[in-house]
PDB file of N, CA and C in Angstrom:
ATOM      1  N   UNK A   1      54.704  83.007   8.965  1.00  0.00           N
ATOM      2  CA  UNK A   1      53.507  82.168   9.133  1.00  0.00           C
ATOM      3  C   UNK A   1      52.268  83.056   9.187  1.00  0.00           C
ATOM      4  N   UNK A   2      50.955  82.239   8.251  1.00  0.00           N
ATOM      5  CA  UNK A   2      49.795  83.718   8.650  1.00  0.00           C
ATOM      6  C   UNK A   2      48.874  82.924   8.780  1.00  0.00           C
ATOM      7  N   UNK A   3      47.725  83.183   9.435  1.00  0.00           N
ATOM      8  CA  UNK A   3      46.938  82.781   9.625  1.00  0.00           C
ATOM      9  C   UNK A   3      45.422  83.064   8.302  1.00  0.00           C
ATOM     10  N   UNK A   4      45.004  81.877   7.879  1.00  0.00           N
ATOM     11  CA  UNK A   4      44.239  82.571   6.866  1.00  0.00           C
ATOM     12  C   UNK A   4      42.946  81.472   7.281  1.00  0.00           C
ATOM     13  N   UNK A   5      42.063  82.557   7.594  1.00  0.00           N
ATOM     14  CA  UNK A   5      40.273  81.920   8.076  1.00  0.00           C
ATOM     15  C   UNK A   5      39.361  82.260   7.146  1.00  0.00           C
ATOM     16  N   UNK A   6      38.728  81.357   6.052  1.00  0.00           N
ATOM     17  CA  UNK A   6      37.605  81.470   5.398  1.00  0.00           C
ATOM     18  C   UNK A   6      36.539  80.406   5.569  1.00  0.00           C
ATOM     19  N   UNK A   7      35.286  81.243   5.220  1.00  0.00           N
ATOM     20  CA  UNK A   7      34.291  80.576   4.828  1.00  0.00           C
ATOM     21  C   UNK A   7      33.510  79.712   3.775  1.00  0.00           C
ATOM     22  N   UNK A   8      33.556  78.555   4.111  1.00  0.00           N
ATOM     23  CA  UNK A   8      33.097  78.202   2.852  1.00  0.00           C
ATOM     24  C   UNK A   8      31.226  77.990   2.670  1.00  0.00           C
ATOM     25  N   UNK A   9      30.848  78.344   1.614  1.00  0.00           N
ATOM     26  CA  UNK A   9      29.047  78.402   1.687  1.00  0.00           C
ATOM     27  C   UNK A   9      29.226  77.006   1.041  1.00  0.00           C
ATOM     28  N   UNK A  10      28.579  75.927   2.097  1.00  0.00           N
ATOM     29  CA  UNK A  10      28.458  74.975   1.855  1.00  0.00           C
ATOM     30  C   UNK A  10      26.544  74.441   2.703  1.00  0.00           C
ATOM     31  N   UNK A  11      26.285  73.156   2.514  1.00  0.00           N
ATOM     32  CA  UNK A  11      25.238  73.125   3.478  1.00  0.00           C
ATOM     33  C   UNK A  11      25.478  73.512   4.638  1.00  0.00           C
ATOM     34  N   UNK A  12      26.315  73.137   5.488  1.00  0.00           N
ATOM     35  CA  UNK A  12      26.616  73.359   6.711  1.00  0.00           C
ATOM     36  C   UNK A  12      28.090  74.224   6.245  1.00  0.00           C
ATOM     37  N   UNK A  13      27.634  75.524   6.962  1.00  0.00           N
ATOM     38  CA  UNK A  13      28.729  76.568   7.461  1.00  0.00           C
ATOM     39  C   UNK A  13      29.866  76.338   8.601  1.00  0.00           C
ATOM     40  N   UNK A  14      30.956  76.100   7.504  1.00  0.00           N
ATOM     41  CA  UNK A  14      32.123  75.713   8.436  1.00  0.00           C
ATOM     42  C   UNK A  14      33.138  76.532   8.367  1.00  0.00           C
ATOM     43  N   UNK A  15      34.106  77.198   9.406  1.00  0.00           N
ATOM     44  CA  UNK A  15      35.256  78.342   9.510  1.00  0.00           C
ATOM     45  C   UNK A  15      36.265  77.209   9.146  1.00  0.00           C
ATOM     46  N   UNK A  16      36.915  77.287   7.857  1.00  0.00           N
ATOM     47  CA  UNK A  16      38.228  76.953   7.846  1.00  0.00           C
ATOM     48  C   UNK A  16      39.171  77.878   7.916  1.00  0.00           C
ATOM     49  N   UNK A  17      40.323  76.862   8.958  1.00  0.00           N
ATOM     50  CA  UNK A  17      41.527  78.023   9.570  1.00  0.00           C
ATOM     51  C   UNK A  17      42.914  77.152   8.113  1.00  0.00           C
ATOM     52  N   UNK A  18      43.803  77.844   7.975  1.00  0.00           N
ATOM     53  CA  UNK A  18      45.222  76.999   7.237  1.00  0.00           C
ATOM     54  C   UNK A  18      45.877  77.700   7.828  1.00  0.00           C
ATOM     55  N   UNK A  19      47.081  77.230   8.001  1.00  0.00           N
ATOM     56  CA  UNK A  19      48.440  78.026   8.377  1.00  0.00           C
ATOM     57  C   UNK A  19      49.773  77.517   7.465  1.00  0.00           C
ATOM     58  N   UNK A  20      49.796  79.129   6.691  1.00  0.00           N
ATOM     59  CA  UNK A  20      50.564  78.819   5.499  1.00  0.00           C
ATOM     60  C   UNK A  20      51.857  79.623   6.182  1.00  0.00           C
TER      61      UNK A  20
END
């Protein structure tokens, strides 16, 4: 299991987390 946190440049800056 890993943890993968990106950013997406959107209007509003949001941390997406997934756990693949």
């Amino acid at each position: 299991m890993e943890k993968v946190c990106r950013r997406r440049r959107t209007a509003r800056p949001a941390k997406i987390c997934m756990k693949s």
